[in-house]
C-alpha atoms as a PDB file:
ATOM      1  CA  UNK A   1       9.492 -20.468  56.215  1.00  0.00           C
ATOM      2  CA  UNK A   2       7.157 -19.090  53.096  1.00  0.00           C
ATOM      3  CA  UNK A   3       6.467 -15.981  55.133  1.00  0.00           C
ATOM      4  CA  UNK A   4       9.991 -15.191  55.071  1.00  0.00           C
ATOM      5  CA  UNK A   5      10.547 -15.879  51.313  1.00  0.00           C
ATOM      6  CA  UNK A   6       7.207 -13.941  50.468  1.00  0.00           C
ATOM      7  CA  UNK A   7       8.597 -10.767  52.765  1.00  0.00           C
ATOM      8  CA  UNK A   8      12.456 -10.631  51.135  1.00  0.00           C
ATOM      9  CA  UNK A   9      10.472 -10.960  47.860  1.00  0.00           C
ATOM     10  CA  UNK A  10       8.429  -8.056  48.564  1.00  0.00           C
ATOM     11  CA  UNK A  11      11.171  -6.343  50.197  1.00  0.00           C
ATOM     12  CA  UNK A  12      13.305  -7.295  46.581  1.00  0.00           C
ATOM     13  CA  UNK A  13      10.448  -6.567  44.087  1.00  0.00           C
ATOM     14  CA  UNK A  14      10.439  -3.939  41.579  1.00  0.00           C
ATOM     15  CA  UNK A  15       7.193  -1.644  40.570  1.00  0.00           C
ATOM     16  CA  UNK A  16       7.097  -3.516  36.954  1.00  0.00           C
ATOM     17  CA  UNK A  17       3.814  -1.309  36.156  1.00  0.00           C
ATOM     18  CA  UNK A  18       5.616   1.566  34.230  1.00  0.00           C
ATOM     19  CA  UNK A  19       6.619  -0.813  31.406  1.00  0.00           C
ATOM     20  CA  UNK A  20       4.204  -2.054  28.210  1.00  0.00           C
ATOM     21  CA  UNK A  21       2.666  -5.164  28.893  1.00  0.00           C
ATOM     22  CA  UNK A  22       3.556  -8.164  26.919  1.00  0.00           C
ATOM     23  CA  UNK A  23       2.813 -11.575  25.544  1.00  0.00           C
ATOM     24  CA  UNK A  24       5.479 -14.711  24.598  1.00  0.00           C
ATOM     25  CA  UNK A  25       5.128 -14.275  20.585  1.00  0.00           C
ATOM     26  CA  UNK A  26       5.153 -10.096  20.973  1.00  0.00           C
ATOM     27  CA  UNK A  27       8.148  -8.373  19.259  1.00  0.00           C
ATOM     28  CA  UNK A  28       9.586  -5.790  22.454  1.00  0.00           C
ATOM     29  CA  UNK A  29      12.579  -3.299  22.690  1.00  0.00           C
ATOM     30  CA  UNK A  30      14.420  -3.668  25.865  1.00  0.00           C
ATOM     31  CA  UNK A  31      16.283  -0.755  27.037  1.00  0.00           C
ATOM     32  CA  UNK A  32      19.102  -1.503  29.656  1.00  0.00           C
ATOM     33  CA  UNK A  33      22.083   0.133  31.054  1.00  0.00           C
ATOM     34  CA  UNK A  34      25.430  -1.347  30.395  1.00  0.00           C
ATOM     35  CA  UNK A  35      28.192  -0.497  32.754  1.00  0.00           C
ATOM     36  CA  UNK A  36      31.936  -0.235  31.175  1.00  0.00           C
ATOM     37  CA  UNK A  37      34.323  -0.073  33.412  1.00  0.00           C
ATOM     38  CA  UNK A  38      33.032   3.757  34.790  1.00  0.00           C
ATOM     39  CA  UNK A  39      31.085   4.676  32.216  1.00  0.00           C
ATOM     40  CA  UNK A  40      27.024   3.344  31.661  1.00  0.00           C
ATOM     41  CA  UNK A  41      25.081   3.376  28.515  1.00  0.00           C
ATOM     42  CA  UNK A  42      22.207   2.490  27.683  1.00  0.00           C
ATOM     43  CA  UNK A  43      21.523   0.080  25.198  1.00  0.00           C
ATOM     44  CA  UNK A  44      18.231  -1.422  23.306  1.00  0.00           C
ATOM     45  CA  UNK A  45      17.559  -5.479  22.202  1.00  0.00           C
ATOM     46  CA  UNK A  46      14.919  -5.770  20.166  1.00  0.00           C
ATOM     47  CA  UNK A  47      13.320  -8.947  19.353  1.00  0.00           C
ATOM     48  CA  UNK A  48      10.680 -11.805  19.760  1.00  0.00           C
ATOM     49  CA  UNK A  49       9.945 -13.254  23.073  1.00  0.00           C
ATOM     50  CA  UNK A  50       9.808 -16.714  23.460  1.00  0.00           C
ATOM     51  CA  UNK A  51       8.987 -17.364  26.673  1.00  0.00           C
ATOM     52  CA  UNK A  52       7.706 -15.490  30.253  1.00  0.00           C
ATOM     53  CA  UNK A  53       9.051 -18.456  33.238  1.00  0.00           C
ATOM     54  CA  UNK A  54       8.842 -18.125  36.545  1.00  0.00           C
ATOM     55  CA  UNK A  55       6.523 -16.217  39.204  1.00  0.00           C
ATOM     56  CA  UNK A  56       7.396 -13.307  42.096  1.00  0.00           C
ATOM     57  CA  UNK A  57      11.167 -11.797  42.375  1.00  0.00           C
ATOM     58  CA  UNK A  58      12.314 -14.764  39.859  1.00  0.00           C
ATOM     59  CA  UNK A  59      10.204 -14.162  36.761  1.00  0.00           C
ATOM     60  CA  UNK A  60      11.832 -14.043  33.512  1.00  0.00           C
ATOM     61  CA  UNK A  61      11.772 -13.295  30.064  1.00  0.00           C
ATOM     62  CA  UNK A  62      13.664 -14.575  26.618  1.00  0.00           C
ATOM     63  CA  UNK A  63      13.855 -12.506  24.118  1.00  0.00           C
ATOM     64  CA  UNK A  64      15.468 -13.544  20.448  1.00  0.00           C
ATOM     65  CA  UNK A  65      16.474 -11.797  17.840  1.00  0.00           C
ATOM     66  CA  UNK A  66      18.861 -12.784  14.293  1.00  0.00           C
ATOM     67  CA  UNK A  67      21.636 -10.811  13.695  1.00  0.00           C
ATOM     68  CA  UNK A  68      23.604 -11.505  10.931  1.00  0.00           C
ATOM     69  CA  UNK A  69      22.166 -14.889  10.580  1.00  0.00           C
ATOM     70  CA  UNK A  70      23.560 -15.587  13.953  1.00  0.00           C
ATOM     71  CA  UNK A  71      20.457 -16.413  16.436  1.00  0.00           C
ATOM     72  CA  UNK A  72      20.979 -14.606  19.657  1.00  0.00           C
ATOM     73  CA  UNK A  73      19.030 -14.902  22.884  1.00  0.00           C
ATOM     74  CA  UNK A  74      19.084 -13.123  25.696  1.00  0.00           C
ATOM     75  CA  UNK A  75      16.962 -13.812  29.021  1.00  0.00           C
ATOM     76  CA  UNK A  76      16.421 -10.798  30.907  1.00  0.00           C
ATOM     77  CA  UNK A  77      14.913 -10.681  35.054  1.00  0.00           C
ATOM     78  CA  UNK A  78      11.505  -8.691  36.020  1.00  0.00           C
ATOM     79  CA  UNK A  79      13.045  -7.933  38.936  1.00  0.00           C
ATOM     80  CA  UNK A  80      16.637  -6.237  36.920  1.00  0.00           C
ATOM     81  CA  UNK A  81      17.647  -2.979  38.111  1.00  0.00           C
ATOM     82  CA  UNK A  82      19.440  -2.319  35.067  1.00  0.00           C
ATOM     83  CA  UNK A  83      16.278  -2.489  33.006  1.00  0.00           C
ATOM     84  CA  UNK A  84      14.995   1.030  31.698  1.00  0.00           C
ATOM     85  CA  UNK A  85      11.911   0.664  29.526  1.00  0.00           C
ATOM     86  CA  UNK A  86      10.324  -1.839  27.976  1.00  0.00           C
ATOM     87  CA  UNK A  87       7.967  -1.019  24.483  1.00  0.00           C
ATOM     88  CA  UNK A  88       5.761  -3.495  22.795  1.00  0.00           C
ATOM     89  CA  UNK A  89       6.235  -2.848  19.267  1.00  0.00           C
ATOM     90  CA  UNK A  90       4.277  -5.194  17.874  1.00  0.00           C
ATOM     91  CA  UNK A  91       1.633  -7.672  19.191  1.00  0.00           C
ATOM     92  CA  UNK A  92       2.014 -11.717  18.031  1.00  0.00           C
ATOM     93  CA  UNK A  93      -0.726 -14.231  17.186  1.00  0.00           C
ATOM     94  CA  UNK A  94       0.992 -17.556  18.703  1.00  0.00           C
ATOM     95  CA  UNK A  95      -0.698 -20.697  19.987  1.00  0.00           C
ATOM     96  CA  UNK A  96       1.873 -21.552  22.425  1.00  0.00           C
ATOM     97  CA  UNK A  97       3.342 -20.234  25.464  1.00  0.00           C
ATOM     98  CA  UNK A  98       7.279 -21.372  24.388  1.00  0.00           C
ATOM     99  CA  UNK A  99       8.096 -20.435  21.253  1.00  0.00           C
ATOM    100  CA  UNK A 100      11.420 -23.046  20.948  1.00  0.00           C
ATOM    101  CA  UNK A 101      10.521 -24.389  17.728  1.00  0.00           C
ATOM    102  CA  UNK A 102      11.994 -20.445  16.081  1.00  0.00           C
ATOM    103  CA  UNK A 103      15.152 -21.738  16.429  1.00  0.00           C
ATOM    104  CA  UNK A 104      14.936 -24.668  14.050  1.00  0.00           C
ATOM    105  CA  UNK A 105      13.737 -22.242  11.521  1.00  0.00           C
ATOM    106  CA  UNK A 106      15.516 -19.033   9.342  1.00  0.00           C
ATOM    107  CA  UNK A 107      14.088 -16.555   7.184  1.00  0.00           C
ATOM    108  CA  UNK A 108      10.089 -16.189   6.413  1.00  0.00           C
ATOM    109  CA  UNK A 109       9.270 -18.777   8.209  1.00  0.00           C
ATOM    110  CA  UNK A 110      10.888 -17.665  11.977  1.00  0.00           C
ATOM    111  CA  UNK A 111       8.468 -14.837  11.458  1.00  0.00           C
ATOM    112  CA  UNK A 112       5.070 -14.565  13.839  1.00  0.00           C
ATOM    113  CA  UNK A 113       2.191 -13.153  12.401  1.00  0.00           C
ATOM    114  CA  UNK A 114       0.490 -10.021  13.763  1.00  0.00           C
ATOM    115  CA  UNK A 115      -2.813  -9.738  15.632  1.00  0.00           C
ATOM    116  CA  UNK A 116      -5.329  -8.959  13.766  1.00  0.00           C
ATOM    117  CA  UNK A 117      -7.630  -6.060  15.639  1.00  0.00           C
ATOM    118  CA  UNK A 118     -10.865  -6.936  18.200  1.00  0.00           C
ATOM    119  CA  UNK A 119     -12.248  -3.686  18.260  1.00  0.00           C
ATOM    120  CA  UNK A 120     -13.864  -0.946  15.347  1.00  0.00           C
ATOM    121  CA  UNK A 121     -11.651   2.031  15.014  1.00  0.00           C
ATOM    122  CA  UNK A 122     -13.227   5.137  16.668  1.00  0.00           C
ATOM    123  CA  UNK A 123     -13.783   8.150  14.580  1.00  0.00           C
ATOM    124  CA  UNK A 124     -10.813  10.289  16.007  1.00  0.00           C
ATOM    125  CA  UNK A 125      -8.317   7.818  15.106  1.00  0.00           C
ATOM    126  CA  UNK A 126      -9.890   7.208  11.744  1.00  0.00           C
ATOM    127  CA  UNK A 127      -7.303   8.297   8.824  1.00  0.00           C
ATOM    128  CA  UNK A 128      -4.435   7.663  10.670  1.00  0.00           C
ATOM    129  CA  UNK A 129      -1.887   4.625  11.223  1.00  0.00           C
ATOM    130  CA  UNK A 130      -3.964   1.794  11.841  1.00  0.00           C
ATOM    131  CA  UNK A 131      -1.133   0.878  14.617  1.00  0.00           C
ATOM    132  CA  UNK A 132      -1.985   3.943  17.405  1.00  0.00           C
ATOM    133  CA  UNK A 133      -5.377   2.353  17.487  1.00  0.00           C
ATOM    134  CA  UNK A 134      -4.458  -0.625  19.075  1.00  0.00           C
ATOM    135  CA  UNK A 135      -6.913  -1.867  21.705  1.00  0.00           C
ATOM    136  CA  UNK A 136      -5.865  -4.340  24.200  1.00  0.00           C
ATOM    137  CA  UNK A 137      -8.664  -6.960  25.495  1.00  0.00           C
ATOM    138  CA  UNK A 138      -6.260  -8.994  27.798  1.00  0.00           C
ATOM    139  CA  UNK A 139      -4.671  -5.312  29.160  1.00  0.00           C
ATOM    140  CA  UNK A 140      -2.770  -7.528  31.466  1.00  0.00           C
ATOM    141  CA  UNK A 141      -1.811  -6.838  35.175  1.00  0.00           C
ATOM    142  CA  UNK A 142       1.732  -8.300  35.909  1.00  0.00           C
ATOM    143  CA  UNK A 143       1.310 -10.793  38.655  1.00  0.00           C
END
């Protein structure tokens, strides 16, 4: 019976590898096409993730954001067809792998601090914005 599941999974999954690879406390931009009645846009959700659940074709990702003072979440599928990109725009130091406790909390203090960097700049990157340097130790693999 777990041979079957494994092969519709496989059959199911989507190549994930084009999109930037992310942590729960990174801030991402999710790209995704919305269909209105004939018409499809795309649109972009930017925000904090606050948790990665789930393994295989049923992996998922939360992603919140405050707009107008209004917290709004949004949990988003690996596996989505309607997903475009996905860009890591900025990487989080967090100590936890659910990040509930943000929604207690509103201003300064819902914000994650950044990652300080591992690695000495190289010499062609020196003079220029510290943030096209980044070096990733963990460059992750989605499993």
């Amino acid at each position: 019976m777990s041979e079957l599941i494994q092969y519709v999974e496989q059959q199911t999954a989507r190549d994930i590898k084009g999109f930037d690879f992310f942590k729960t406390g990174d801030t991402i931009a999710v790209t995704y096409d919305i269909t209105e009645g004939s018409k499809t846009r795309q649109q972009v959700f930017r925000g904090d993730v606050i948790q990665i659940k789930g393994h295989g074709a049923t992996k998922t990702f939360t992603i919140r954001k405050v707009s107008h003072d209004v917290g709004v979440e949004r949990i988003f599928p690996f596996n989505c067809p309607a997903l475009v990109s996905i860009k890591n725009l900025k990487k989080g130091r967090v100590r936890r792998a659910r990040l509930y406790y943000l929604r207690d909390l509103s201003g300064k203090s819902a914000r994650i601090k950044e990652k300080k960097f591992t690695k000495k700049q190289d010499p062609a990157t020196k003079g220029k914005k510290r943030k096209l340097a980044w070096t990733w130790e963990e460059q992750g693999v989605y499993k």
